[in-house]
PDB file of N, CA and C in Angstrom:
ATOM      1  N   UNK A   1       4.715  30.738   2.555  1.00  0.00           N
ATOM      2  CA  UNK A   1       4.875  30.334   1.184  1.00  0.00           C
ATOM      3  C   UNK A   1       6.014  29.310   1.073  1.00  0.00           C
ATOM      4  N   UNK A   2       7.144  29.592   1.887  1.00  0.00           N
ATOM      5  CA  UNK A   2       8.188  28.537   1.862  1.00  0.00           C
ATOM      6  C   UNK A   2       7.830  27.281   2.424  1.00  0.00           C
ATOM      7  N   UNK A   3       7.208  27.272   3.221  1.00  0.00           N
ATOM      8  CA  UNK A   3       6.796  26.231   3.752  1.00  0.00           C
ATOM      9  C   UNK A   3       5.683  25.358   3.089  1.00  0.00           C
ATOM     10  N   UNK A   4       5.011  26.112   2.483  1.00  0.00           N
ATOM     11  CA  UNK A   4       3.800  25.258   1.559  1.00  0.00           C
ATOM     12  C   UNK A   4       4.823  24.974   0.065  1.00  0.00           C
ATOM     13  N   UNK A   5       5.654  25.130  -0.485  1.00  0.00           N
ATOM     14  CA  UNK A   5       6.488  24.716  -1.219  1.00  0.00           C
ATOM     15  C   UNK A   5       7.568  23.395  -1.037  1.00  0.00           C
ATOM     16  N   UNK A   6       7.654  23.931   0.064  1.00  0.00           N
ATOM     17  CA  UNK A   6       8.807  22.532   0.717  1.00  0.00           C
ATOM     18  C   UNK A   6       7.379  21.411   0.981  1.00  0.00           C
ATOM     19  N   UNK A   7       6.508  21.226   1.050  1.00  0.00           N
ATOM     20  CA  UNK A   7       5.488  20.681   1.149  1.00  0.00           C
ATOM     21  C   UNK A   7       5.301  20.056  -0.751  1.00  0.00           C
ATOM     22  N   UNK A   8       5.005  20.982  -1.215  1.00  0.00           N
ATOM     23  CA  UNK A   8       5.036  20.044  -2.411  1.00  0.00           C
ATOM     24  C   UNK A   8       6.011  19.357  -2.687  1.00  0.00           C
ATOM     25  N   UNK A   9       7.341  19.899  -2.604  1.00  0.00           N
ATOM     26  CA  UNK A   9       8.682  19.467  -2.648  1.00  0.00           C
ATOM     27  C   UNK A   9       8.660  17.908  -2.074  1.00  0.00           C
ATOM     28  N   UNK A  10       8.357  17.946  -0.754  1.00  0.00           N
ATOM     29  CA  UNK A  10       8.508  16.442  -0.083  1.00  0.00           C
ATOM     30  C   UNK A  10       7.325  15.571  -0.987  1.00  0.00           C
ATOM     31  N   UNK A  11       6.053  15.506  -1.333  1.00  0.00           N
ATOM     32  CA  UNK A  11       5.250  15.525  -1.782  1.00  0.00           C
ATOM     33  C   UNK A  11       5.744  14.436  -3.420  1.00  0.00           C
ATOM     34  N   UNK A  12       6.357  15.057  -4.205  1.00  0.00           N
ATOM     35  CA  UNK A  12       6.928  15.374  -5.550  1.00  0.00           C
ATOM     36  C   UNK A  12       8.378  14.377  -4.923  1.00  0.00           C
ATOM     37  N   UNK A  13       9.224  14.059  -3.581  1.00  0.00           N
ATOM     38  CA  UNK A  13      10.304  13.393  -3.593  1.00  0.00           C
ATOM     39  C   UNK A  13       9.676  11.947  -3.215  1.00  0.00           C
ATOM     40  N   UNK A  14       8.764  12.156  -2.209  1.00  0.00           N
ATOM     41  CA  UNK A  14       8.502  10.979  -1.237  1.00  0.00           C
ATOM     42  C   UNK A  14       6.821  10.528  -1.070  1.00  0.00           C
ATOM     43  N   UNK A  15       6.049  11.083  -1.946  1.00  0.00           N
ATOM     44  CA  UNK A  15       4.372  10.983  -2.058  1.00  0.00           C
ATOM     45  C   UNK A  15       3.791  11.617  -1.344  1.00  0.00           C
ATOM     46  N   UNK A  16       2.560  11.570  -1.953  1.00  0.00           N
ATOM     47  CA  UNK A  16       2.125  12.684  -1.366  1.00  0.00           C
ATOM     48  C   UNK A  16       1.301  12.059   0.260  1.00  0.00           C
ATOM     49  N   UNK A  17       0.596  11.051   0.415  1.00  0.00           N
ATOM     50  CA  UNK A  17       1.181  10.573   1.855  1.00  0.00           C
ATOM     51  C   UNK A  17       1.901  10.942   2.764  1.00  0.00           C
ATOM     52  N   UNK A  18       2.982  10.687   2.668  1.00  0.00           N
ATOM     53  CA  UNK A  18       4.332  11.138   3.652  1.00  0.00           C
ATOM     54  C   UNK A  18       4.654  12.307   3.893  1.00  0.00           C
ATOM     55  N   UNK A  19       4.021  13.351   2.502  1.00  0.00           N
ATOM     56  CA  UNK A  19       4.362  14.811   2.755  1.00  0.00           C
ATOM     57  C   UNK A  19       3.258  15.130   3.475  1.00  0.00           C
ATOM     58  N   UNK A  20       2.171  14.989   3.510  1.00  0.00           N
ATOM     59  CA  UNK A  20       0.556  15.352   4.462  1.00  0.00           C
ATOM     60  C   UNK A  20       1.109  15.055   5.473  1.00  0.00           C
ATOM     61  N   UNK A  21       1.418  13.429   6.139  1.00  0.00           N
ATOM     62  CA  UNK A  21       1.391  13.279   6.935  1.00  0.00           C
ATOM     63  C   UNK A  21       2.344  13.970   8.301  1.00  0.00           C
ATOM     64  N   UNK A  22       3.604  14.348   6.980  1.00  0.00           N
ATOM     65  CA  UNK A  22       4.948  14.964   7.608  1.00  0.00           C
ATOM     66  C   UNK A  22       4.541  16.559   8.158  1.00  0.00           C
ATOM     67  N   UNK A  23       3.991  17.063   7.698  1.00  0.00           N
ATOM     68  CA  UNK A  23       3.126  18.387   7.711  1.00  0.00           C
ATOM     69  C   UNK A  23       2.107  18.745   8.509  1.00  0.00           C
ATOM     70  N   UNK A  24       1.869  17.573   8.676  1.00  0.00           N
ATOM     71  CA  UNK A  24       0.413  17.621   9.196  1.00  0.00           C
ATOM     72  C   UNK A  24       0.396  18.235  11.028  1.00  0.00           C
ATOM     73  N   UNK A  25      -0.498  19.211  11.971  1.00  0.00           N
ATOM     74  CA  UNK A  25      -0.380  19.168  12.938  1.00  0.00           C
ATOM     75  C   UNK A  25      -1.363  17.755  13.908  1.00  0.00           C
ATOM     76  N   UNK A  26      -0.977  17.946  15.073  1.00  0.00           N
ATOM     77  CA  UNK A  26      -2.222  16.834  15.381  1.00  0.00           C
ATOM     78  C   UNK A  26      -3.913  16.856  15.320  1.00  0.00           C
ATOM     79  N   UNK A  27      -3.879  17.994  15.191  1.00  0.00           N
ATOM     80  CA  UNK A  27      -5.354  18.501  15.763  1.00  0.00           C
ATOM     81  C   UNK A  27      -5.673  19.189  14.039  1.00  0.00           C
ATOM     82  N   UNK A  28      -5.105  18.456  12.807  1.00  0.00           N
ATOM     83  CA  UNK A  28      -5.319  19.168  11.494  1.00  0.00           C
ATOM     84  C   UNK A  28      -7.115  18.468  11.479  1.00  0.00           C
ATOM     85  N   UNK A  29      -7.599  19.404   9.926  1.00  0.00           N
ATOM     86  CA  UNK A  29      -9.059  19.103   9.877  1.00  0.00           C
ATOM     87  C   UNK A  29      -8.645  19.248   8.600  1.00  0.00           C
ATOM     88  N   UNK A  30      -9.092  17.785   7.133  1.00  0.00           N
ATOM     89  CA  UNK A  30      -8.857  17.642   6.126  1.00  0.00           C
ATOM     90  C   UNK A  30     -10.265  17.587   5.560  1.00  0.00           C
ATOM     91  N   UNK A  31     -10.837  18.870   4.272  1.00  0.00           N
ATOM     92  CA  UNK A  31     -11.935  19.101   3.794  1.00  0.00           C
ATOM     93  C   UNK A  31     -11.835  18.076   2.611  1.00  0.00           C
ATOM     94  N   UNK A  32     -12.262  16.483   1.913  1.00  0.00           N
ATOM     95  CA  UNK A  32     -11.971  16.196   1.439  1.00  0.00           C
ATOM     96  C   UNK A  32     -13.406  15.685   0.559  1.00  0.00           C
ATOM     97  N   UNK A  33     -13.310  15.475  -0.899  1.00  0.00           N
ATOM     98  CA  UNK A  33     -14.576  15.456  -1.569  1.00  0.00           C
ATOM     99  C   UNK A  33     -15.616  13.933  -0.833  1.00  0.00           C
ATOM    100  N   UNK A  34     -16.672  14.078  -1.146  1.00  0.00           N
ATOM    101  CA  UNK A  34     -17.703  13.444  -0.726  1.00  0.00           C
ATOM    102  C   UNK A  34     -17.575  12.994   0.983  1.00  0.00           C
ATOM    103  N   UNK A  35     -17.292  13.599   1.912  1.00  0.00           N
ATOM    104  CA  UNK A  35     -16.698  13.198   2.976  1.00  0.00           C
ATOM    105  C   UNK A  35     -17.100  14.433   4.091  1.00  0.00           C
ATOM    106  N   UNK A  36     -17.779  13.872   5.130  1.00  0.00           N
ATOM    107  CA  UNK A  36     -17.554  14.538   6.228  1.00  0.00           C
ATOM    108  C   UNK A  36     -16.065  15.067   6.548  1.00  0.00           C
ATOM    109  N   UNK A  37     -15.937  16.344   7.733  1.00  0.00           N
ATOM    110  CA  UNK A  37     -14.602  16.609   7.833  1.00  0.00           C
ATOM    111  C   UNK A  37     -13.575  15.662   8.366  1.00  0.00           C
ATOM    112  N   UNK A  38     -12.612  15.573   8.245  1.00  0.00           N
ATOM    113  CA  UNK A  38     -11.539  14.289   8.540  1.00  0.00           C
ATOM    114  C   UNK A  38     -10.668  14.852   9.860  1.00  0.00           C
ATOM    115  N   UNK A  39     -11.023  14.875  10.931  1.00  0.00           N
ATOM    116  CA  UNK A  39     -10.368  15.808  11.955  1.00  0.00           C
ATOM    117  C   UNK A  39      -9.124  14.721  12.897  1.00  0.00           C
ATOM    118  N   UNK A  40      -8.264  15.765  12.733  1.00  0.00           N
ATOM    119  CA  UNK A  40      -7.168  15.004  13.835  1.00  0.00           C
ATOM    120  C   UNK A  40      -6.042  14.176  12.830  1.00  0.00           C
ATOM    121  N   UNK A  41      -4.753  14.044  13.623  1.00  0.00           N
ATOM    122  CA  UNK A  41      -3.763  13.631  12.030  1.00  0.00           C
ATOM    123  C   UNK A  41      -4.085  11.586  12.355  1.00  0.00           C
ATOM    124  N   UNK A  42      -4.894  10.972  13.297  1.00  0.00           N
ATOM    125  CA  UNK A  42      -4.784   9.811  13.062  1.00  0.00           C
ATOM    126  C   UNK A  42      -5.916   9.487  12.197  1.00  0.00           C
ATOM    127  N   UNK A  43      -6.917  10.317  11.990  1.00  0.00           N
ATOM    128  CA  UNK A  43      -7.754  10.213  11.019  1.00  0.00           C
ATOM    129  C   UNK A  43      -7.599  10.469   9.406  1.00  0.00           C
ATOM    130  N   UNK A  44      -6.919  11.563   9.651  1.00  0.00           N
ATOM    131  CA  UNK A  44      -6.207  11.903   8.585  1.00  0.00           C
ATOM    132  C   UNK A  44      -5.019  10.598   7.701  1.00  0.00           C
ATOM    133  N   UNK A  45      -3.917  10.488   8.401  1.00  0.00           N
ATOM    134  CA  UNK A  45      -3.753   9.309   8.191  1.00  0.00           C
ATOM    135  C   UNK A  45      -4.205   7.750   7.842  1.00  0.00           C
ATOM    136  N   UNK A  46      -5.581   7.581   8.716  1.00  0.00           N
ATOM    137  CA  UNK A  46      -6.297   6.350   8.273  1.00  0.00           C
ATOM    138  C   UNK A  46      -6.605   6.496   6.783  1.00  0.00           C
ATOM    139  N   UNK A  47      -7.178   7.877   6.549  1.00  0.00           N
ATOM    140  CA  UNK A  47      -7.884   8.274   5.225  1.00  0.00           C
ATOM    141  C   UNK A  47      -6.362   7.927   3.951  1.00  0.00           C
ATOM    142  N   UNK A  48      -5.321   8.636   4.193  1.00  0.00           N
ATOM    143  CA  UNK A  48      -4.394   8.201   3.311  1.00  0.00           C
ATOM    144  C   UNK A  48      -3.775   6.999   3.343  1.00  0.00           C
ATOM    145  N   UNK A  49      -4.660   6.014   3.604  1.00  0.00           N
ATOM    146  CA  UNK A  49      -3.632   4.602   4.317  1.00  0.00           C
ATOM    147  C   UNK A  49      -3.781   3.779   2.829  1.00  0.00           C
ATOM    148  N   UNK A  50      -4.296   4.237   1.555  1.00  0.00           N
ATOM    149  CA  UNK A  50      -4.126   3.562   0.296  1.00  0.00           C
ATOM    150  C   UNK A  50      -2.797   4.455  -0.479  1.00  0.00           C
ATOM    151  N   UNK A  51      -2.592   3.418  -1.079  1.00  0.00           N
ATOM    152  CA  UNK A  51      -0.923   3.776  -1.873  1.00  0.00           C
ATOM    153  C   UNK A  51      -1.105   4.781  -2.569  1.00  0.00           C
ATOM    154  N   UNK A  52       0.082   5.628  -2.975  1.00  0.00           N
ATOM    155  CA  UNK A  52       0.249   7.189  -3.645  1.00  0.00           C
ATOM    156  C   UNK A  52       0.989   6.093  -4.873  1.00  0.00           C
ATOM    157  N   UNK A  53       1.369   5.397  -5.198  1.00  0.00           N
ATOM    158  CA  UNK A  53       2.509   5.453  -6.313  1.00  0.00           C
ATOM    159  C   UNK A  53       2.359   5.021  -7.444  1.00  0.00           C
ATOM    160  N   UNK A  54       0.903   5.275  -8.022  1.00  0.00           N
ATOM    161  CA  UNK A  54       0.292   5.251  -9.257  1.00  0.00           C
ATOM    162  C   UNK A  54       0.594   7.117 -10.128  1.00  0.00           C
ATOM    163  N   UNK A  55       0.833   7.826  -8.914  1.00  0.00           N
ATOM    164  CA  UNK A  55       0.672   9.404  -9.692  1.00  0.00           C
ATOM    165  C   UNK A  55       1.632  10.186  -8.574  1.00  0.00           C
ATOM    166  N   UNK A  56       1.532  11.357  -9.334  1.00  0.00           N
ATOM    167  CA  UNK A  56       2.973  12.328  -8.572  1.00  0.00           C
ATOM    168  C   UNK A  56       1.648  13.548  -8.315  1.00  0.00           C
ATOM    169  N   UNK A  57       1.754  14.167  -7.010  1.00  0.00           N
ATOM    170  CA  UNK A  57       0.739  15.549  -6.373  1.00  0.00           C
ATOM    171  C   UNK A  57       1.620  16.396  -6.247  1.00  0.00           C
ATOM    172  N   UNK A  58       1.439  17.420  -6.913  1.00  0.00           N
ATOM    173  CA  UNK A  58       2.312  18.983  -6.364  1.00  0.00           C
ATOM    174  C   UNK A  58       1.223  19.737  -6.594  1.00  0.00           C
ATOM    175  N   UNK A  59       1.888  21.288  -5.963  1.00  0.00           N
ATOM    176  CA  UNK A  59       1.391  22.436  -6.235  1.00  0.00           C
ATOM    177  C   UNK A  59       2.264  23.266  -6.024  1.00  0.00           C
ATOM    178  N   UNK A  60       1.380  24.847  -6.143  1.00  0.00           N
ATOM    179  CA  UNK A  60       2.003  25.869  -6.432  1.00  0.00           C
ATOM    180  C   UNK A  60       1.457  26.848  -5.776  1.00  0.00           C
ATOM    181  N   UNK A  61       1.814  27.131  -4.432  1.00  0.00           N
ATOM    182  CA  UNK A  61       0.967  28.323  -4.168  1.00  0.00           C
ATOM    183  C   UNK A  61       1.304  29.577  -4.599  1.00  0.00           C
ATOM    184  N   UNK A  62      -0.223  30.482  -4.578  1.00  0.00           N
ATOM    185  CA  UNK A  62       0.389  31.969  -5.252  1.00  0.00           C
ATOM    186  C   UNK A  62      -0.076  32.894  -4.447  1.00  0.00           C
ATOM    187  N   UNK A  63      -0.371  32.678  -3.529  1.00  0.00           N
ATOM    188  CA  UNK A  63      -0.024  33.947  -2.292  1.00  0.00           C
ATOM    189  C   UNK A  63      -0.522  32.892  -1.139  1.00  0.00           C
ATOM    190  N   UNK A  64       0.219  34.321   0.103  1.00  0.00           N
ATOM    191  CA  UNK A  64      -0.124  33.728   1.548  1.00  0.00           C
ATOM    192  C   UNK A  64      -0.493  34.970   2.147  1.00  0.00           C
ATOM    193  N   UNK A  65      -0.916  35.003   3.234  1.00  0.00           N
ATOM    194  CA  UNK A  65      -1.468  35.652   4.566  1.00  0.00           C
ATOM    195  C   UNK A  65      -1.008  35.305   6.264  1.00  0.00           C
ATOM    196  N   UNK A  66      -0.078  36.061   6.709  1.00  0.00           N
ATOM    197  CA  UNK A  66       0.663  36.031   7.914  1.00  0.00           C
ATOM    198  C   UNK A  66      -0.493  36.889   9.418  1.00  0.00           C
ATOM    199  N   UNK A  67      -0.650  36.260  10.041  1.00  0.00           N
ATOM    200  CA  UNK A  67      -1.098  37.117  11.436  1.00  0.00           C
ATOM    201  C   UNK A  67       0.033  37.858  11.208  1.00  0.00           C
ATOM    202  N   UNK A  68      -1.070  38.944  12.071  1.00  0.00           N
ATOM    203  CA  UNK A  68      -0.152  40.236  13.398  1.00  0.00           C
ATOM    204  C   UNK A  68       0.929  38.879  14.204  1.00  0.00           C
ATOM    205  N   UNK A  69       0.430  38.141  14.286  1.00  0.00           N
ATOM    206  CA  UNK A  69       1.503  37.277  15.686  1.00  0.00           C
ATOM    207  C   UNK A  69       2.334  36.574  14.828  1.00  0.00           C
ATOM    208  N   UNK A  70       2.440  36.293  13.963  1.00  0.00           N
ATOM    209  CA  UNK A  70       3.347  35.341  13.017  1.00  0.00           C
ATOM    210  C   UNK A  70       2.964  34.009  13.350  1.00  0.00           C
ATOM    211  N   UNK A  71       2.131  33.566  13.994  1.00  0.00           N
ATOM    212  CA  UNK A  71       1.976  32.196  14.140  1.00  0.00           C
ATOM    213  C   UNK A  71       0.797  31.067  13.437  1.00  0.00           C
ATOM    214  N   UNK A  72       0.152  32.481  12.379  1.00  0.00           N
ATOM    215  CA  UNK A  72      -1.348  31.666  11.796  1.00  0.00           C
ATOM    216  C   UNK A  72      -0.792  32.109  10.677  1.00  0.00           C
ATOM    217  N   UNK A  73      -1.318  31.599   9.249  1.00  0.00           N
ATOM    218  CA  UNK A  73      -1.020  31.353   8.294  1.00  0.00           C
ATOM    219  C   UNK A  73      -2.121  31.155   7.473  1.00  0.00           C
ATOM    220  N   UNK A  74      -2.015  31.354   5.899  1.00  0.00           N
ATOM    221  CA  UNK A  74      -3.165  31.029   4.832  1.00  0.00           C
ATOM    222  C   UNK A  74      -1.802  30.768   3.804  1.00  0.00           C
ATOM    223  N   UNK A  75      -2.509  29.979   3.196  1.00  0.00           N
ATOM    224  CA  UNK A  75      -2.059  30.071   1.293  1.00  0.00           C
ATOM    225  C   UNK A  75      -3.307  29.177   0.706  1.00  0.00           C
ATOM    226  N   UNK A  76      -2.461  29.730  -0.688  1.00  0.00           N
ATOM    227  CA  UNK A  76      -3.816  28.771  -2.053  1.00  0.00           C
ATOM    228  C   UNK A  76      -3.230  28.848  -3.333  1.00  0.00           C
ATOM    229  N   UNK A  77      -3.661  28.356  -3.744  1.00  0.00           N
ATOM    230  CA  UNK A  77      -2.737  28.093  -5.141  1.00  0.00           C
ATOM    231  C   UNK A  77      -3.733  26.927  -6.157  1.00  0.00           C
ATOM    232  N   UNK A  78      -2.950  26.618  -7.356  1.00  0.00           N
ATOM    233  CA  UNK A  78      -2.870  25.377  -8.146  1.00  0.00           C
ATOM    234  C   UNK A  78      -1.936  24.498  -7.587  1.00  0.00           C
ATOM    235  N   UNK A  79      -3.398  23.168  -8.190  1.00  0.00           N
ATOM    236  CA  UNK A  79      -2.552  21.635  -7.540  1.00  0.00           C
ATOM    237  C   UNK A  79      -2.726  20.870  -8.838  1.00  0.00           C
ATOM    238  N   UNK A  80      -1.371  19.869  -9.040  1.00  0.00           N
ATOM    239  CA  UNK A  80      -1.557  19.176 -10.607  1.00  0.00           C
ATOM    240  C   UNK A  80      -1.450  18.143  -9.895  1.00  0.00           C
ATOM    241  N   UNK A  81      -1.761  16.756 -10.690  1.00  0.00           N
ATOM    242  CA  UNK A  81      -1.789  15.268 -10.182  1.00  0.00           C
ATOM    243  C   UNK A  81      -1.247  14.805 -11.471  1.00  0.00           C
ATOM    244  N   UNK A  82      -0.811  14.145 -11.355  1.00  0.00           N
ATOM    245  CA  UNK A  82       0.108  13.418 -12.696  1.00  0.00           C
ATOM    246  C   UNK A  82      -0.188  11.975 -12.689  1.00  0.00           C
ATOM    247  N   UNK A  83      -0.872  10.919 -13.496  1.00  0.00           N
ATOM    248  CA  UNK A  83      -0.536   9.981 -13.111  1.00  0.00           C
ATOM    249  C   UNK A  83       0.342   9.024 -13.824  1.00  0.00           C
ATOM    250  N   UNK A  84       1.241   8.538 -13.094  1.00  0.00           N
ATOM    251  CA  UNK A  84       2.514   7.950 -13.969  1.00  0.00           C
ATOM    252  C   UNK A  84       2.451   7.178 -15.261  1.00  0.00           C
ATOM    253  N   UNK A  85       0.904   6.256 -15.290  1.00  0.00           N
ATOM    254  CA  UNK A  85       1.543   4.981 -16.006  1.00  0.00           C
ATOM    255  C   UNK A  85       1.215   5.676 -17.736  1.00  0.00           C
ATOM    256  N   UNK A  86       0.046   6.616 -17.783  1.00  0.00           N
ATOM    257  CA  UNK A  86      -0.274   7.520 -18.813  1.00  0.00           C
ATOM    258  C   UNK A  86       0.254   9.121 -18.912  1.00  0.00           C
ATOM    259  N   UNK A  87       0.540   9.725 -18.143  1.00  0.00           N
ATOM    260  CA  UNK A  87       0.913  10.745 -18.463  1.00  0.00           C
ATOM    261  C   UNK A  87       0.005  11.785 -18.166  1.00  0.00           C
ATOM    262  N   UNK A  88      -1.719  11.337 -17.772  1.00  0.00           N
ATOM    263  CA  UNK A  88      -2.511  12.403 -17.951  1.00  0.00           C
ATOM    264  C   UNK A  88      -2.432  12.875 -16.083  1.00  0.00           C
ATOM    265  N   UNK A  89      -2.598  14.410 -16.622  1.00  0.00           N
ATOM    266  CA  UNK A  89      -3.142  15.218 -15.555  1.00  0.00           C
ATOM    267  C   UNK A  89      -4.166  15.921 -15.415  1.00  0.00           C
ATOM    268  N   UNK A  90      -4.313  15.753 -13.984  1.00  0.00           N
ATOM    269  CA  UNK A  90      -5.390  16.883 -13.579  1.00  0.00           C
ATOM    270  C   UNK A  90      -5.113  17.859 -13.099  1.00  0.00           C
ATOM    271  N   UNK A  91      -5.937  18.754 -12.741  1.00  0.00           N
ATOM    272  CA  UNK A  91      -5.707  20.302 -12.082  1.00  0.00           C
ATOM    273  C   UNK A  91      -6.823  20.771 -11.321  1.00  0.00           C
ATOM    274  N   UNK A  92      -6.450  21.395 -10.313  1.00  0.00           N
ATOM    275  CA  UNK A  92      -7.822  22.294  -9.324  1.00  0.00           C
ATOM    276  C   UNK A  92      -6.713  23.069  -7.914  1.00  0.00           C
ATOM    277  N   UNK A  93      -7.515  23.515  -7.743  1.00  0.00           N
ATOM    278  CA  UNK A  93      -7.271  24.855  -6.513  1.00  0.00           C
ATOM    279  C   UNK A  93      -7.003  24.218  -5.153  1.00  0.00           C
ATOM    280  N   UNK A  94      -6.831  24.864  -4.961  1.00  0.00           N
ATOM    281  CA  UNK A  94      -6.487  24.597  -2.950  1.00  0.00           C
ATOM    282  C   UNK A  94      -6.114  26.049  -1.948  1.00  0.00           C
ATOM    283  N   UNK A  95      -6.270  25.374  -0.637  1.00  0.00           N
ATOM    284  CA  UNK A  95      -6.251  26.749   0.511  1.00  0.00           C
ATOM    285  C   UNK A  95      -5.928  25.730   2.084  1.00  0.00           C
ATOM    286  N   UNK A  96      -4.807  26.106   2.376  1.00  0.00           N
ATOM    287  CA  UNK A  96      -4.087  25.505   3.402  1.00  0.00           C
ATOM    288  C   UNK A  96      -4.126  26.731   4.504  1.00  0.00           C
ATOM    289  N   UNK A  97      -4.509  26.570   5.476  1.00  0.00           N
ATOM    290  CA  UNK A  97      -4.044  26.804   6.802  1.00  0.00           C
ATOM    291  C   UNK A  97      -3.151  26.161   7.634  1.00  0.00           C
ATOM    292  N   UNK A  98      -2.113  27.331   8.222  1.00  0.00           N
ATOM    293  CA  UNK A  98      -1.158  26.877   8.749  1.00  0.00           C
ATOM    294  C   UNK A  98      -0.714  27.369   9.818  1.00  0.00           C
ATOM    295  N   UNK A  99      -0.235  26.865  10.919  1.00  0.00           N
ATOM    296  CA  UNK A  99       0.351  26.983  12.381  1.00  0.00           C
ATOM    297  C   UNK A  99       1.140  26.922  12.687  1.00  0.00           C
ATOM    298  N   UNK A 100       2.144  27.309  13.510  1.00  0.00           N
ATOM    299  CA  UNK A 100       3.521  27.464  14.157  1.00  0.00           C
ATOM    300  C   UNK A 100       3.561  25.938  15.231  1.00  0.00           C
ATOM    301  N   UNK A 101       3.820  25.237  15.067  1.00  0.00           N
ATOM    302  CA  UNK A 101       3.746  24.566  16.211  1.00  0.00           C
ATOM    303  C   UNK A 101       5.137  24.887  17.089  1.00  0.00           C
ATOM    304  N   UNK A 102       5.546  24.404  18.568  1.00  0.00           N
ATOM    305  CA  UNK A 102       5.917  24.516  19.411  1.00  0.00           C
ATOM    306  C   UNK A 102       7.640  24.632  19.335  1.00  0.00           C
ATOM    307  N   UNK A 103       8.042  24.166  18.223  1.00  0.00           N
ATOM    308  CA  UNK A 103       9.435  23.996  17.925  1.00  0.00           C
ATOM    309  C   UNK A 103       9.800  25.169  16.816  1.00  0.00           C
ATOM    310  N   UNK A 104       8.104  25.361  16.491  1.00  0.00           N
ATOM    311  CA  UNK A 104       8.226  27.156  15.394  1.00  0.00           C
ATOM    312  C   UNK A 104       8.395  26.835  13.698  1.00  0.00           C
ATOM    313  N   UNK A 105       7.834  25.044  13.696  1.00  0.00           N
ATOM    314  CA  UNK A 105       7.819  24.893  12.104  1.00  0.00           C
ATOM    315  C   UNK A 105       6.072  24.988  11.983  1.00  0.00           C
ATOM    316  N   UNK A 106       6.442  25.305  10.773  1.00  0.00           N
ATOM    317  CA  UNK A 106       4.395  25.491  10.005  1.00  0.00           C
ATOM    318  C   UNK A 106       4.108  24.200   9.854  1.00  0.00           C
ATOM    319  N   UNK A 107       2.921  23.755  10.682  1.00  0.00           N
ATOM    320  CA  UNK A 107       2.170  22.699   9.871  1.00  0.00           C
ATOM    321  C   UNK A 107       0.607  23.049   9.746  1.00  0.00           C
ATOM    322  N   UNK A 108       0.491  22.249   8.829  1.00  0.00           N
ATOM    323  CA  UNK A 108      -1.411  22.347   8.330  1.00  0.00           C
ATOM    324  C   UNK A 108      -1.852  22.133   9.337  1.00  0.00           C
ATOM    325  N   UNK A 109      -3.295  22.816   9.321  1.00  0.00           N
ATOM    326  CA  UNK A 109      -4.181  22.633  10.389  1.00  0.00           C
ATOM    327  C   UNK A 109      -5.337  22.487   9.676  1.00  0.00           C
ATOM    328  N   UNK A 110      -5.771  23.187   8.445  1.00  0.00           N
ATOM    329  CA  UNK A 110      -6.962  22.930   7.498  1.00  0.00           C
ATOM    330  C   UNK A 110      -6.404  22.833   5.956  1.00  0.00           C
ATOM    331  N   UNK A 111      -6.717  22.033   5.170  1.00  0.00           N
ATOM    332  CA  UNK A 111      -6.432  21.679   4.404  1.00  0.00           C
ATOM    333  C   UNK A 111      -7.753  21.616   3.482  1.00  0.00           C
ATOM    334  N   UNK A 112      -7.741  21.757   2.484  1.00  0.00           N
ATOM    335  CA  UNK A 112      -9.240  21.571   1.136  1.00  0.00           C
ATOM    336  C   UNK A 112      -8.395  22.035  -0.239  1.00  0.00           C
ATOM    337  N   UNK A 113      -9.020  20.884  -1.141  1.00  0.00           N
ATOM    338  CA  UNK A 113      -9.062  21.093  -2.663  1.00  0.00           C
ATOM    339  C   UNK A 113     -10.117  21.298  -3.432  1.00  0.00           C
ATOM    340  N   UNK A 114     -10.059  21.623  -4.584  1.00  0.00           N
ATOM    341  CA  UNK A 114     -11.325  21.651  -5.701  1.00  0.00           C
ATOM    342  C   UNK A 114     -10.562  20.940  -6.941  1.00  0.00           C
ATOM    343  N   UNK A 115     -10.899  20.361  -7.781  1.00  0.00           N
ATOM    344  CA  UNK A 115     -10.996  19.635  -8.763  1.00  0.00           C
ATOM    345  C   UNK A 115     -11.880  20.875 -10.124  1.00  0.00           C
ATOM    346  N   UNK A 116     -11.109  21.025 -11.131  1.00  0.00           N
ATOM    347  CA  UNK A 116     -12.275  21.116 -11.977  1.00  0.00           C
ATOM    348  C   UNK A 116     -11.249  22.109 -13.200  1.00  0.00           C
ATOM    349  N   UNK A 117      -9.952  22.757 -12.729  1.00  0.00           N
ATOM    350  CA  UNK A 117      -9.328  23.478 -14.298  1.00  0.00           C
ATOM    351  C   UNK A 117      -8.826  22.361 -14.978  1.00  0.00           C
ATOM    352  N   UNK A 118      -9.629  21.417 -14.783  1.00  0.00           N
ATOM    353  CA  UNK A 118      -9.383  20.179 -16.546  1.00  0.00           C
ATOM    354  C   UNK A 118      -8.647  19.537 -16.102  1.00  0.00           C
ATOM    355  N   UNK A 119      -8.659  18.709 -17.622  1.00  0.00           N
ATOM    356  CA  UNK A 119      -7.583  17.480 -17.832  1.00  0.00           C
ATOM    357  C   UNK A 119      -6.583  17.493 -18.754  1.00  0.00           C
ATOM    358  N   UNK A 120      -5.319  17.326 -18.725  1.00  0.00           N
ATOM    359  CA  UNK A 120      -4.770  17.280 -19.757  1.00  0.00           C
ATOM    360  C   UNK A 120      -4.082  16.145 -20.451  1.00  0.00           C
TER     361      UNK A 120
END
């Protein structure tokens, strides 16, 4: 949970770009709308290679799920999108999987959103 927070956190300081990408493991798989799966972080990356700085991405996760081993991970939550130049937002769900990598920080390994609790 701390870790998918400090994730929006970077996200919400530095775009949401830089926070995926910062997060991201190598071997992540991004479920993203109209799109085959996006596997691996240089793919992943190609996919975010258009600018974030029209709108601000956070979320909020509201629970997680730890292995027996401490090294696999779940969360899900609400995600808002803001976009700057109007004010309007959107809202929808999400569910992150997450991994210990080798130095023992969490990064994503599966990633997916839904779109659809409105607009405001």
């Amino acid at each position: 949970m701390a870790a998918d927070a400090a994730f929006s956190d970077r996200s919400l300081a530095e775009g949401r770009n830089t926070a995926f990408l910062a997060f991201c493991a190598d071997e992540a798989v991004m479920l993203h709308r109209n799109s085959y799966p996006v596997e691996g972080k240089v793919n992943v990356k190609n996919l975010l290679a258009k600018p974030d700085t029209a709108y601000t991405l956070t979320w909020k996760p509201m629970h997680g799920f730890i292995s027996e081993s401490g090294d696999l991970g779940c969360t899900y939550g609400t995600w808002e999108q803001t976009e700057k130049a109007t004010g309007r937002k959107s809202l929808g769900t999400y569910a992150t999987v997450w991994r210990k990598d080798a130095e023992g920080n969490w990064k994503w390994v599966l990633d997916t959103g839904n779109e659809g609790l409105g607009v405001r």
